[in-house]
N, C-alpha and C. Protein backbone atom coordinates (compact mmCIF):
# COMPACT_ATOMS: atom_id res chain seq x y z
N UNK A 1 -48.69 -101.03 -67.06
CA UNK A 1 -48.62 -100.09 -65.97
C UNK A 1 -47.54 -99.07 -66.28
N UNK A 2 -47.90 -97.92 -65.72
CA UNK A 2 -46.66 -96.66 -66.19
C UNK A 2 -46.40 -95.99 -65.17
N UNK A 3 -44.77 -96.00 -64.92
CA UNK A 3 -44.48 -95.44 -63.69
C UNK A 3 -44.83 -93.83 -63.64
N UNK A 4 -44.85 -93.43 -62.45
CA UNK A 4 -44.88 -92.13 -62.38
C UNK A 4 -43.76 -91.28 -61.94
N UNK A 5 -42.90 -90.36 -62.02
CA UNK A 5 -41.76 -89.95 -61.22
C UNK A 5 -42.47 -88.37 -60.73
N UNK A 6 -41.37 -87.56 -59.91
CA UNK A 6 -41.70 -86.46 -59.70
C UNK A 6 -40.69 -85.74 -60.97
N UNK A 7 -41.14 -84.57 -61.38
CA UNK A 7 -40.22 -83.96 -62.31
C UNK A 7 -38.71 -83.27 -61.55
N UNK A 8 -37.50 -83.45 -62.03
CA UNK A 8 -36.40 -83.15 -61.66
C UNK A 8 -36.60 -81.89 -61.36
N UNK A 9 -35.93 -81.27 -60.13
CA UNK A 9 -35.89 -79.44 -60.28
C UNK A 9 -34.59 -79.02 -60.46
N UNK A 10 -34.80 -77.77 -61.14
CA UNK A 10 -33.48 -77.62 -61.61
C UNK A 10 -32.34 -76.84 -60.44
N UNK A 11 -31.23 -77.63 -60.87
CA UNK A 11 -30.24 -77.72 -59.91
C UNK A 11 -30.05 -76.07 -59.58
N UNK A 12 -29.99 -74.90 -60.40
CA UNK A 12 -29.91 -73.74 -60.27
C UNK A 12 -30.43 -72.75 -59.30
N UNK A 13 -31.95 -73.14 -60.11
CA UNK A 13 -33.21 -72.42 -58.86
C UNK A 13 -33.03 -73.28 -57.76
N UNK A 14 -32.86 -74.38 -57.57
CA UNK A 14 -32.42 -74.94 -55.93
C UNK A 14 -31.88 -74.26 -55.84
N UNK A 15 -30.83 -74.29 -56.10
CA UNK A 15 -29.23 -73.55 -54.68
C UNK A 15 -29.65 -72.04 -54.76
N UNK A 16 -30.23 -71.74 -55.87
CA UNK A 16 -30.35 -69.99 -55.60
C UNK A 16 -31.68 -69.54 -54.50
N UNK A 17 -32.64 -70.73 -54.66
CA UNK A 17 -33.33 -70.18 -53.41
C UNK A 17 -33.05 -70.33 -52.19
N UNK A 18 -31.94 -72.00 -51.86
CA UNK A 18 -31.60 -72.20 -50.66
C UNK A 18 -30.58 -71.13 -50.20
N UNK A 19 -29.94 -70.07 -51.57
CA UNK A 19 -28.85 -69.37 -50.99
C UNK A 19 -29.65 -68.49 -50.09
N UNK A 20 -30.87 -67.83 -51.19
CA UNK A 20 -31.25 -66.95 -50.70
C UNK A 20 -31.76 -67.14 -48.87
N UNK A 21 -32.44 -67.91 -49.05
CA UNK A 21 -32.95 -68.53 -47.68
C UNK A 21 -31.58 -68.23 -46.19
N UNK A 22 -30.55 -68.56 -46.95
CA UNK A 22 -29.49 -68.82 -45.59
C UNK A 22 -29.53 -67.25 -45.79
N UNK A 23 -29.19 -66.26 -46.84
CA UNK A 23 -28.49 -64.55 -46.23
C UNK A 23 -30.21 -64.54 -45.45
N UNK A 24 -31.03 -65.10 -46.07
CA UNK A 24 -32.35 -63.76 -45.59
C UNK A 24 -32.14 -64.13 -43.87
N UNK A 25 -31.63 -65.23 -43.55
CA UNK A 25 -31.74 -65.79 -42.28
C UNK A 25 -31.05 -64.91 -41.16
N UNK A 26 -29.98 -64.31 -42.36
CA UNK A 26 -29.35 -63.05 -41.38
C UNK A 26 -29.72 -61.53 -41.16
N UNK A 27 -31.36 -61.48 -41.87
CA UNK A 27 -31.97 -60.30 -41.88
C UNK A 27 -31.60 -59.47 -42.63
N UNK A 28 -31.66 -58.12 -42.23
CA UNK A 28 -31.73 -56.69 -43.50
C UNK A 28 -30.32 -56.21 -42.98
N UNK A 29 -29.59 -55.03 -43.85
CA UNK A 29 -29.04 -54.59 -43.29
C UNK A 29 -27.26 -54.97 -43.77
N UNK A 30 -27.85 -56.25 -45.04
CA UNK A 30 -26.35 -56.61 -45.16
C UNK A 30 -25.77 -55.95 -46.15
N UNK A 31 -24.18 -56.41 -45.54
CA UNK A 31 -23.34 -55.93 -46.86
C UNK A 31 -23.31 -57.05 -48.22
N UNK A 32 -23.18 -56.72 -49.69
CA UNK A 32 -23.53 -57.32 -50.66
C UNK A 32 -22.57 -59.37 -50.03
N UNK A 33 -23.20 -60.07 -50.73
CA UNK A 33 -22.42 -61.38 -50.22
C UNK A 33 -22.33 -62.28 -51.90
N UNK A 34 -21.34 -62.80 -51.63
CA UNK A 34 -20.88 -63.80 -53.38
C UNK A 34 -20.39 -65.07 -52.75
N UNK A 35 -21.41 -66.20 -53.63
CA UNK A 35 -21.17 -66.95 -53.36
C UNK A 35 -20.37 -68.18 -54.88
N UNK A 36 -19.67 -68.96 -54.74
CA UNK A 36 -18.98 -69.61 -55.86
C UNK A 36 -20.45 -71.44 -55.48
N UNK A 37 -20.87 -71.82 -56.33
CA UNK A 37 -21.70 -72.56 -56.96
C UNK A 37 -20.65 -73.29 -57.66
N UNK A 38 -20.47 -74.67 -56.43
CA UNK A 38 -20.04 -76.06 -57.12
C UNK A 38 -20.77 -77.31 -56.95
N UNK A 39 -20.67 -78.26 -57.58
CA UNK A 39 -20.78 -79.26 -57.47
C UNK A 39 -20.66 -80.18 -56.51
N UNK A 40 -21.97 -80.64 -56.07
CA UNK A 40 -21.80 -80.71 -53.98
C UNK A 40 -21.63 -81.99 -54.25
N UNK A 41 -21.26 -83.28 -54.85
CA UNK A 41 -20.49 -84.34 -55.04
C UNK A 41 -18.90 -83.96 -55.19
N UNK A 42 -18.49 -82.73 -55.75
CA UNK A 42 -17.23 -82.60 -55.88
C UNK A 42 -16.59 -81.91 -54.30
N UNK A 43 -17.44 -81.49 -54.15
CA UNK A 43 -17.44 -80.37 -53.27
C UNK A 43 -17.35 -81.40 -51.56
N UNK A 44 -18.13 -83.00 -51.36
CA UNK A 44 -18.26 -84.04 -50.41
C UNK A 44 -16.88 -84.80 -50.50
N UNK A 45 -16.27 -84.80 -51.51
CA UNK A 45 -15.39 -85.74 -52.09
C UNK A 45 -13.81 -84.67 -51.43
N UNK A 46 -13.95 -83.60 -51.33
CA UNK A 46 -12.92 -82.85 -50.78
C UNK A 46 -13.27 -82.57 -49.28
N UNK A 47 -14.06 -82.61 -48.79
CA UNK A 47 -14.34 -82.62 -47.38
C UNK A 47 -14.69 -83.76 -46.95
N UNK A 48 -14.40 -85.26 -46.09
CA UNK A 48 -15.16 -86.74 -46.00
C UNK A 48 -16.06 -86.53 -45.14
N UNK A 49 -15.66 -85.52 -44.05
CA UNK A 49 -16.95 -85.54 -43.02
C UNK A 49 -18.50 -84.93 -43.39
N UNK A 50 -18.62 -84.45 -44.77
CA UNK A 50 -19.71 -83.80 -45.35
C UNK A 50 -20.68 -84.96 -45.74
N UNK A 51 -21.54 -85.06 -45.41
CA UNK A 51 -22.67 -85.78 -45.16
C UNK A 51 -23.72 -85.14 -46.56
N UNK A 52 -23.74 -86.15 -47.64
CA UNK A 52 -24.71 -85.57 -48.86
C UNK A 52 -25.15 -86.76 -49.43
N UNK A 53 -25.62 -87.47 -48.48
CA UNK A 53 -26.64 -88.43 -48.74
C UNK A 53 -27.61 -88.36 -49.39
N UNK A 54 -27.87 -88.94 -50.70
CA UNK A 54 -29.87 -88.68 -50.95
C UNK A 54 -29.71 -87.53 -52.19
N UNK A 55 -28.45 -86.70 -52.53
CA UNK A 55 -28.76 -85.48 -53.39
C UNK A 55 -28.44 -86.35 -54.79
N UNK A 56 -29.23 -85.18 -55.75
CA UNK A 56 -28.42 -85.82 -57.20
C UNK A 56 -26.96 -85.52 -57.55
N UNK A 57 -26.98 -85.91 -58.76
CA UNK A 57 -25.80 -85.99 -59.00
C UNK A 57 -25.45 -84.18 -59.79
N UNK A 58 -26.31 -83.72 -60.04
CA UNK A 58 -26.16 -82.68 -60.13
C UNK A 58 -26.71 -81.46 -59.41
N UNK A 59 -26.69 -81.58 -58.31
CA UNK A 59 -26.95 -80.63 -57.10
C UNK A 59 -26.09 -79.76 -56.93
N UNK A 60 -25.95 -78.47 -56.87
CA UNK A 60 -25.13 -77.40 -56.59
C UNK A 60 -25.12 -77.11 -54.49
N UNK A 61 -23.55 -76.79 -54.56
CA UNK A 61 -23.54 -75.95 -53.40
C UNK A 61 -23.15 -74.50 -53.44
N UNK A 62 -23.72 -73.48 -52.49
CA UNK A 62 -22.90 -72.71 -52.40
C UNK A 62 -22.20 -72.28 -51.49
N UNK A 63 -20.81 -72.33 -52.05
CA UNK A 63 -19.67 -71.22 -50.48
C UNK A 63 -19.75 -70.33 -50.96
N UNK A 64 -19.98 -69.35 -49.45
CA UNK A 64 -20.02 -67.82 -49.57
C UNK A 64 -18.07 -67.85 -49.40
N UNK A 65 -18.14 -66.91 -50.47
CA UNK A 65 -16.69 -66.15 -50.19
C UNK A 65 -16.36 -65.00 -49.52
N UNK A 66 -15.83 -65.42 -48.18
CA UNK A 66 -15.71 -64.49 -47.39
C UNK A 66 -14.60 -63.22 -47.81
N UNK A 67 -15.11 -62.26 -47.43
CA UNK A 67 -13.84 -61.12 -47.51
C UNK A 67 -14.52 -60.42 -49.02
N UNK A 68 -15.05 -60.63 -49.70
CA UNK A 68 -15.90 -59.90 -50.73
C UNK A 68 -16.53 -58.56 -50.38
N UNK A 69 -15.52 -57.44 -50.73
CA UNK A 69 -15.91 -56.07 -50.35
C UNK A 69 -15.90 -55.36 -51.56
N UNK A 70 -16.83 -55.22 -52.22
CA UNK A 70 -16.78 -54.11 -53.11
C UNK A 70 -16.62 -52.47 -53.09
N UNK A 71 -16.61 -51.96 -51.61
CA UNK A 71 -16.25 -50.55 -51.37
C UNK A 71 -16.87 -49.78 -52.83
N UNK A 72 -18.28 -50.17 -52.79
CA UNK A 72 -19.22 -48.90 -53.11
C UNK A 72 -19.53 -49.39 -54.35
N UNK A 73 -18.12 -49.75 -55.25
CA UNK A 73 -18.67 -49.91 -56.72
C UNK A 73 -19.04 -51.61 -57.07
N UNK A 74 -19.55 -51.87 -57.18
CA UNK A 74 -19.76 -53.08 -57.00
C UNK A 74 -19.75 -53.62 -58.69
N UNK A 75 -19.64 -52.83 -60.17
CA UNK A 75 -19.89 -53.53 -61.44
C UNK A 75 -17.65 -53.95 -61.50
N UNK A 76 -17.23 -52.84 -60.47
CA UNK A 76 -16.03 -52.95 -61.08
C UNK A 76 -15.41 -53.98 -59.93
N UNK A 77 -15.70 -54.25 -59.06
CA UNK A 77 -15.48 -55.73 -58.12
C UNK A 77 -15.74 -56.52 -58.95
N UNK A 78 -16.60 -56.83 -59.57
CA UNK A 78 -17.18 -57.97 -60.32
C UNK A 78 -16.34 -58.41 -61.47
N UNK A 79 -16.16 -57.10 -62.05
CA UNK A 79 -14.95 -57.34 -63.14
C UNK A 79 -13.73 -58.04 -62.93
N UNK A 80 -13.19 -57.68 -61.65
CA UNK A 80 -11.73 -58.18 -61.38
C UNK A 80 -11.91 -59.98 -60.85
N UNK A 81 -13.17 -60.26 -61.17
CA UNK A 81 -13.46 -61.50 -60.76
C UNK A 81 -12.95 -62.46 -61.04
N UNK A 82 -12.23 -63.70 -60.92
CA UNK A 82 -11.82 -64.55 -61.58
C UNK A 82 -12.07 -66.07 -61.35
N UNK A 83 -12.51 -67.26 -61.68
CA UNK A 83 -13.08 -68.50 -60.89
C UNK A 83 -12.61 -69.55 -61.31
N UNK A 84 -11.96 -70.54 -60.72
CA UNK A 84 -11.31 -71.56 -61.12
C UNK A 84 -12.54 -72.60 -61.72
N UNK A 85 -11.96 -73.49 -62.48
CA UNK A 85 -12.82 -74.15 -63.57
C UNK A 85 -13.69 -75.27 -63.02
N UNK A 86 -13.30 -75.42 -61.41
CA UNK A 86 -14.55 -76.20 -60.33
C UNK A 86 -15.49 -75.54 -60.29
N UNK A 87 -15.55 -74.14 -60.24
CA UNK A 87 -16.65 -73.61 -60.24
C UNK A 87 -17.61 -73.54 -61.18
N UNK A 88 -18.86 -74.31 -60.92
CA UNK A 88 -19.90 -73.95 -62.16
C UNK A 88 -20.49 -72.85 -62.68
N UNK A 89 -20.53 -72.05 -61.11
CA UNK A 89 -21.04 -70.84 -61.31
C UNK A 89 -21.55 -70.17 -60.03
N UNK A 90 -22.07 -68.86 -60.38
CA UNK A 90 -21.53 -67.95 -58.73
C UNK A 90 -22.81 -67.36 -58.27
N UNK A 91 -23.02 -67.15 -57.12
CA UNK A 91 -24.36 -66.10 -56.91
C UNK A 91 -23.91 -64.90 -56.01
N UNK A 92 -24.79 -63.98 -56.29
CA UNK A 92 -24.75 -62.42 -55.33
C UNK A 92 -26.04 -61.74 -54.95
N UNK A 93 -25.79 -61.65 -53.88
CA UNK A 93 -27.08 -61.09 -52.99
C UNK A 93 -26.45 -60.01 -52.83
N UNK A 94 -27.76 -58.74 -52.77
CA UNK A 94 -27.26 -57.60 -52.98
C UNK A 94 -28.51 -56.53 -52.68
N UNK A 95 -28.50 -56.04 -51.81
CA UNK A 95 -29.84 -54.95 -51.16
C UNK A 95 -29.46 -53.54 -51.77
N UNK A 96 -30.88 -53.77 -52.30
CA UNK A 96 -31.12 -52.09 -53.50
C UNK A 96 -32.38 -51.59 -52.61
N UNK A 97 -32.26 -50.00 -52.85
CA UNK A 97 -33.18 -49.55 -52.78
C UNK A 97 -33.71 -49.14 -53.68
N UNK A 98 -35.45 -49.46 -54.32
CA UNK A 98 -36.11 -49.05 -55.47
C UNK A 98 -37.15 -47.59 -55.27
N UNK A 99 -37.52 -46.93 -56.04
CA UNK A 99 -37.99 -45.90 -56.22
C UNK A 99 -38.79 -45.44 -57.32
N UNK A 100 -39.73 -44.88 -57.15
CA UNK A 100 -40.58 -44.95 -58.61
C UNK A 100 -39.76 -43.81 -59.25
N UNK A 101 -39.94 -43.40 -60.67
CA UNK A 101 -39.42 -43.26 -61.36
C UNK A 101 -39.15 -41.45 -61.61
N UNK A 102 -40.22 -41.35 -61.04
CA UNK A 102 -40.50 -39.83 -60.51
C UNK A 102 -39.39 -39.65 -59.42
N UNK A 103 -39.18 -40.07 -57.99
CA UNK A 103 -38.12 -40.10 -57.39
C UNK A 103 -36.90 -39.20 -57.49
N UNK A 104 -36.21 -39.59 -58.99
CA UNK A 104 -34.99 -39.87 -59.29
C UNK A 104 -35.18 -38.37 -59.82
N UNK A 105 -36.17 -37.56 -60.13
CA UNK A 105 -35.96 -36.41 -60.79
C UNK A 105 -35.64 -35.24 -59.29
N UNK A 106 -34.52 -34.29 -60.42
CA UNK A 106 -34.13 -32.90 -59.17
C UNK A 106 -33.70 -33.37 -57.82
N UNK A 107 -32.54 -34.53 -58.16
CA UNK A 107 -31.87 -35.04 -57.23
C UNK A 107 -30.43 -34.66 -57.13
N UNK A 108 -29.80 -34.22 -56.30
CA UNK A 108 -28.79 -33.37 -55.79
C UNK A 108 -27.96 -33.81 -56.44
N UNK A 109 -26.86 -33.14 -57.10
CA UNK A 109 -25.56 -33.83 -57.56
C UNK A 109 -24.90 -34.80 -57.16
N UNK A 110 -24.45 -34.17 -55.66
CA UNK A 110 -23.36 -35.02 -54.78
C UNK A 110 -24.19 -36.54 -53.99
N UNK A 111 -23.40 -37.26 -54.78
CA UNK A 111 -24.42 -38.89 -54.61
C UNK A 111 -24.45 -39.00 -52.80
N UNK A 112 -24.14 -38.72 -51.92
CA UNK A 112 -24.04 -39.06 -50.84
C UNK A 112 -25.91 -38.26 -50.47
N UNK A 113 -25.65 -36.92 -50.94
CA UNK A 113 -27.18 -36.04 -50.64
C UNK A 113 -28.10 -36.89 -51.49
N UNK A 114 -27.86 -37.41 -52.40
CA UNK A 114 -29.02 -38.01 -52.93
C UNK A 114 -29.42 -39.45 -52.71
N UNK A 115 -28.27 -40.30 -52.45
CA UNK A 115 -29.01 -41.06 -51.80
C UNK A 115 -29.82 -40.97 -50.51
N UNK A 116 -29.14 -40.00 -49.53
CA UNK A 116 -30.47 -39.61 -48.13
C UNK A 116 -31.47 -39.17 -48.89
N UNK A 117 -31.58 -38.42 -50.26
CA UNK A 117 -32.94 -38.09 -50.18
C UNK A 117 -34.00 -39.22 -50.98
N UNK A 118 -33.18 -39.94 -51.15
CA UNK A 118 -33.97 -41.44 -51.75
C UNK A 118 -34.19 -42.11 -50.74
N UNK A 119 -33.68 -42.00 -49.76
CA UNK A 119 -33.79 -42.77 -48.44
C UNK A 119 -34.95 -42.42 -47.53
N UNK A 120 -35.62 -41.20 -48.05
CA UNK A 120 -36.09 -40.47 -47.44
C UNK A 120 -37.67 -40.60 -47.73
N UNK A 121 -37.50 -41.34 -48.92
CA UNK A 121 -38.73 -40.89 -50.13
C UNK A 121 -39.57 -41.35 -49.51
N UNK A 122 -41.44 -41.79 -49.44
CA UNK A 122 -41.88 -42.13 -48.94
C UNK A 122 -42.58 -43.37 -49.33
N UNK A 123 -42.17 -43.80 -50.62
CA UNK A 123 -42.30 -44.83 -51.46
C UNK A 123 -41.40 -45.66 -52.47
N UNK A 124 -40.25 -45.42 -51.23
CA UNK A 124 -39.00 -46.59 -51.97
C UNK A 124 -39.39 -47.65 -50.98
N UNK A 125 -38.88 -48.86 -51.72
CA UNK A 125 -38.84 -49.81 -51.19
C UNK A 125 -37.94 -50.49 -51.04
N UNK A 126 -36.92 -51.77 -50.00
CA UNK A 126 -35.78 -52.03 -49.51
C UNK A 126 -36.03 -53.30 -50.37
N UNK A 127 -35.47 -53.37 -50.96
CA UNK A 127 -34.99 -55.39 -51.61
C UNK A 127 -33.66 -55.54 -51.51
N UNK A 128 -33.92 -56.99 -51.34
CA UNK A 128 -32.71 -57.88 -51.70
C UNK A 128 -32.88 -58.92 -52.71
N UNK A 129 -31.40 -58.54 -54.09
CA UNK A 129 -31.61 -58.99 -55.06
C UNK A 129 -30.85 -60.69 -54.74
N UNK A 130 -30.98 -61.73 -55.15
CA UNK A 130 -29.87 -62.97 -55.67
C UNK A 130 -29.82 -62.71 -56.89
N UNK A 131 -28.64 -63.35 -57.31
CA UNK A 131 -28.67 -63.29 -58.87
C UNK A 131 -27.97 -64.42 -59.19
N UNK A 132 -27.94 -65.70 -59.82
CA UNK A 132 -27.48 -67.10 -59.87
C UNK A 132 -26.92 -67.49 -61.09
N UNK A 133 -25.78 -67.66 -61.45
CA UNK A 133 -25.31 -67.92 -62.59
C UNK A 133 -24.87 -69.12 -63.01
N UNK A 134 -24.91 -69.50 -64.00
CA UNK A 134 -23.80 -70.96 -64.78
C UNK A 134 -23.17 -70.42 -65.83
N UNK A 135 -22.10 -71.31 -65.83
CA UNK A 135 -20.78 -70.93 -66.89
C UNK A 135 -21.48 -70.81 -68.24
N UNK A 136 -22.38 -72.00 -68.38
CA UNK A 136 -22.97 -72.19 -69.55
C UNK A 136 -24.25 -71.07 -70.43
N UNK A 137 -24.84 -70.24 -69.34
CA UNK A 137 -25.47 -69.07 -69.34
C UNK A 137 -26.69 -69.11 -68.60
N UNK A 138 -27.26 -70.17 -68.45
CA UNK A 138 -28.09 -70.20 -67.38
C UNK A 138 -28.36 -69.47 -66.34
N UNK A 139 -29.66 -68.24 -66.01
CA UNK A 139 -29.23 -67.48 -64.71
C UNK A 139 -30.77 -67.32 -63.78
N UNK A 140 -30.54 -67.08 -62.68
CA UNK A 140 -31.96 -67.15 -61.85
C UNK A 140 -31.82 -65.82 -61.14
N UNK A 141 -32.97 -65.26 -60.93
CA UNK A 141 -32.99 -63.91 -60.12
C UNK A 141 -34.08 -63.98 -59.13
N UNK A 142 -33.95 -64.07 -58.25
CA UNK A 142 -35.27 -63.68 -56.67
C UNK A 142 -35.12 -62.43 -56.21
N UNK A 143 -35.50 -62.02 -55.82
CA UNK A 143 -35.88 -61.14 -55.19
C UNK A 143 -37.41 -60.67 -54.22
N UNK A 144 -36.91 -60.30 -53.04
CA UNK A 144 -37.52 -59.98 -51.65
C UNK A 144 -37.69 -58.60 -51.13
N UNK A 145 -38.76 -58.38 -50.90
CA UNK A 145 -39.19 -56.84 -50.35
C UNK A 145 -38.77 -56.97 -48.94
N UNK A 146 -38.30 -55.93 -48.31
CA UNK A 146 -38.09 -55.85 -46.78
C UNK A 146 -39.71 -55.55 -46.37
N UNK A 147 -41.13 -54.94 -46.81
CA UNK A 147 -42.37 -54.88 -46.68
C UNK A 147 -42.83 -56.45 -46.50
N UNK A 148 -42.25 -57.36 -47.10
CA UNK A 148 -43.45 -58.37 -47.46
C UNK A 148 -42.15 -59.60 -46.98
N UNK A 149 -41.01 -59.22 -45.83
CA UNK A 149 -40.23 -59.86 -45.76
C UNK A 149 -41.12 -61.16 -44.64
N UNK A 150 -41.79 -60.82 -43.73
CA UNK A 150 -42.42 -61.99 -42.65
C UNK A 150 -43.52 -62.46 -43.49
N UNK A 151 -43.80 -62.30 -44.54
CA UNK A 151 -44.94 -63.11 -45.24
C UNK A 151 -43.55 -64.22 -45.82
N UNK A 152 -42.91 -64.01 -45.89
CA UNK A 152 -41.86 -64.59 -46.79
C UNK A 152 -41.98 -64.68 -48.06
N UNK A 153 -42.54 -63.64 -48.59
CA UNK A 153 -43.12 -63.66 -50.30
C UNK A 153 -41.12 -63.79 -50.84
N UNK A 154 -41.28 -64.05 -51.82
CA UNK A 154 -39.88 -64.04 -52.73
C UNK A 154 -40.24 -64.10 -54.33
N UNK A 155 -39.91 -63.27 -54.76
CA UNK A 155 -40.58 -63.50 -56.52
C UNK A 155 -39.46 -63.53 -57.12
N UNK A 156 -39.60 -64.25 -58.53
CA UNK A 156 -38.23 -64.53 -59.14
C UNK A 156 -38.95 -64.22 -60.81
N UNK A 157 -37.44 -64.34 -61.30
CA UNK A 157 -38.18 -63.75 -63.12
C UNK A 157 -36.50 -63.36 -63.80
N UNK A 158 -36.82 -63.78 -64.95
CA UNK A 158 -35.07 -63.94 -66.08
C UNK A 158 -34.97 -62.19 -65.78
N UNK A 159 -35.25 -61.07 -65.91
CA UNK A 159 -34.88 -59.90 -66.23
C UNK A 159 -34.74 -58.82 -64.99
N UNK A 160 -34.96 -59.39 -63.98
CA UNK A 160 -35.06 -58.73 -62.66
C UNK A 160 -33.56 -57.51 -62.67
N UNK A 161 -32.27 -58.37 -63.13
CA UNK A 161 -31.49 -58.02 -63.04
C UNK A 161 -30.33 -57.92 -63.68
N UNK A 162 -30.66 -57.80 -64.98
CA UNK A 162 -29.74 -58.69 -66.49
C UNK A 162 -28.38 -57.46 -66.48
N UNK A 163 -28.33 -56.31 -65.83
CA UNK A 163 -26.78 -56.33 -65.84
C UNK A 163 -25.91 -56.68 -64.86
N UNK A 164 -26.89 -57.60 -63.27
CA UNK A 164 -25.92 -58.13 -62.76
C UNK A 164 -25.50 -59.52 -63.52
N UNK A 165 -26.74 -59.90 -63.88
CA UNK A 165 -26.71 -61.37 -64.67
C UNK A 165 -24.99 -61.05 -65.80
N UNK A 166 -25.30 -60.28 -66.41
CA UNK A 166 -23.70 -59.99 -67.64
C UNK A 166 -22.86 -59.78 -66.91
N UNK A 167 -22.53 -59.87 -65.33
CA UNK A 167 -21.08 -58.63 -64.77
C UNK A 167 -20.92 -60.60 -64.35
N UNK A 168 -22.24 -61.18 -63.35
CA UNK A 168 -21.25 -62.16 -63.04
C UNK A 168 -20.99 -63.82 -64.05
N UNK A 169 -21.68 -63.06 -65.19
CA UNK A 169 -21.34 -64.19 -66.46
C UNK A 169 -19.41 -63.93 -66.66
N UNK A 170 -19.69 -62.55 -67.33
CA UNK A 170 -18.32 -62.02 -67.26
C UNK A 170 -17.56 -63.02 -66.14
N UNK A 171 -17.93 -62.91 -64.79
CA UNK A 171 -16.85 -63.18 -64.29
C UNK A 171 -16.11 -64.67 -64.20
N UNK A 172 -17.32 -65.57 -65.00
CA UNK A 172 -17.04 -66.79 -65.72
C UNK A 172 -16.22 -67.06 -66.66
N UNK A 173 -16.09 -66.62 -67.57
CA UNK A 173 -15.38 -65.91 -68.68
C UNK A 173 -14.34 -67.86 -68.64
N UNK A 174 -13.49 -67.87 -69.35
CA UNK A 174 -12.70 -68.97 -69.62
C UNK A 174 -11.29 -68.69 -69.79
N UNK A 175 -11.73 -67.74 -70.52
CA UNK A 175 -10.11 -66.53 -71.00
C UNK A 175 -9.21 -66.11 -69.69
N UNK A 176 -9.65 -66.36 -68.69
CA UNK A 176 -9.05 -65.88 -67.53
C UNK A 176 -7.02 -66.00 -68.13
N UNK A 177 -6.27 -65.57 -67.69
CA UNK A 177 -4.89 -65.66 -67.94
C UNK A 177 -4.52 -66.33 -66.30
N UNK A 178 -3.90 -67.27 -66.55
CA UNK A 178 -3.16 -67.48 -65.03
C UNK A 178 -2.45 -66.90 -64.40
C-alpha cells in the first residue's frame, strides 16, 4: 500500500497571497505598505498569546511595518532599507497605474501634468503590485486590476516586477554595517 500526501505549498506564495489578501481587504486608494516576512514559529515563541497551531515549520508571517513613507520616490526608500537577520524576507504592495505604450508619448515635462494626463487616459488601468522576497533569492509577484477587483481575479508570474524584486533583495543584503 502507498501513502498518499498532499504536496507541500510553498511557504512564500502563501504569505504573499495571504499578504495580499489582508491590504486588498482595505480596498484601493492605498499608500505603498512593507511588510518584514518571518518565521511564524519564531515569530509565536516571542509573543505566548499567539495561537499557531497546525502550521509548518516553515510558514512565514508577515508584519506590516508601520510608518513606511516613501514621499514619492519609492527605489530610494528601499535603498536605505536595512533588516535584521530574523527576517527572512520582506514584501511590498504598491498601486501603479499602467498604460499602453502609446500613452507615454508627448507627455508634458512637469511630472505632476503628466501624471493627470495619464490619469486621464482612457485605457490605463489601476493595479496593485505585491512583490515577496527571501534572503536566499526566491521572489513572488501578484498582481490585481482595480477592473477585475470583485471577480477577485489576482495573477502572479517571476517578471511582473524584477526591479522591485532587485531594490527589495538589495534590501536583504548581509553587508548591512551596524
Amino acid at each position: 500500500m502507498t501513502e498518499t500526501s498532499t504536496p507541500k505549498r510553498d511557504p512564500l506564495q502563501l504569505v504573499a497571497i495571504e499578504t495580499e489578501r489582508y491590504v486588498s481587504a482595505d480596498g484601493w486608494d492605498q499608500p505603498t505598505r512593507l511588510f518584514a516576512l518571518v518565521p511564524t514559529h519564531e515569530l509565536a515563541s516571542s509573543a505566548p498569546g499567539l495561537d499557531v497551531g497546525g502550521v509548518d515549520a516553515d510558514h512565514l508571517s508577515a508584519v506590516e511595518q508601520e510608518g513606511f513613507a516613501p514621499d514619492g520616490d519609492l527605489p530610494r526608500a528601499l535603498e536605505t532599507l536595512a533588516w535584521p537577520p530574523a527576517v527572512r524576507g520582506c514584501a511590498l504592495a504598491v498601486e501603479r497605474l499602467v498604460v499602453p505604450p502609446a500613452a507615454e508619448r508627448d507627455l508634458p515635462s512637469d511630472p505632476a501634468a503628466a501624471v493627470q494626463q495619464l490619469q486621464r487616459h482612457p485605457d490605463r488601468q489601476d493595479v496593485r503590485l505585491l512583490v515577496a522576497v527571501l534572503r536566499d533569492g526566491p521572489s513572488v509577484c501578484l498582481i490585481r486590476q482595480r477592473s477585475h477587483d470583485a471577480d477577485n481575479l489576482v495573477g502572479t508570474g517571476p517578471d511582473l516586477a524584477p526591479g522591485l524584486v532587485a531594490a527589495l533583495l538589495a534590501s536583504l543584503r548581509d553587508d548591512v554595517p551596524e
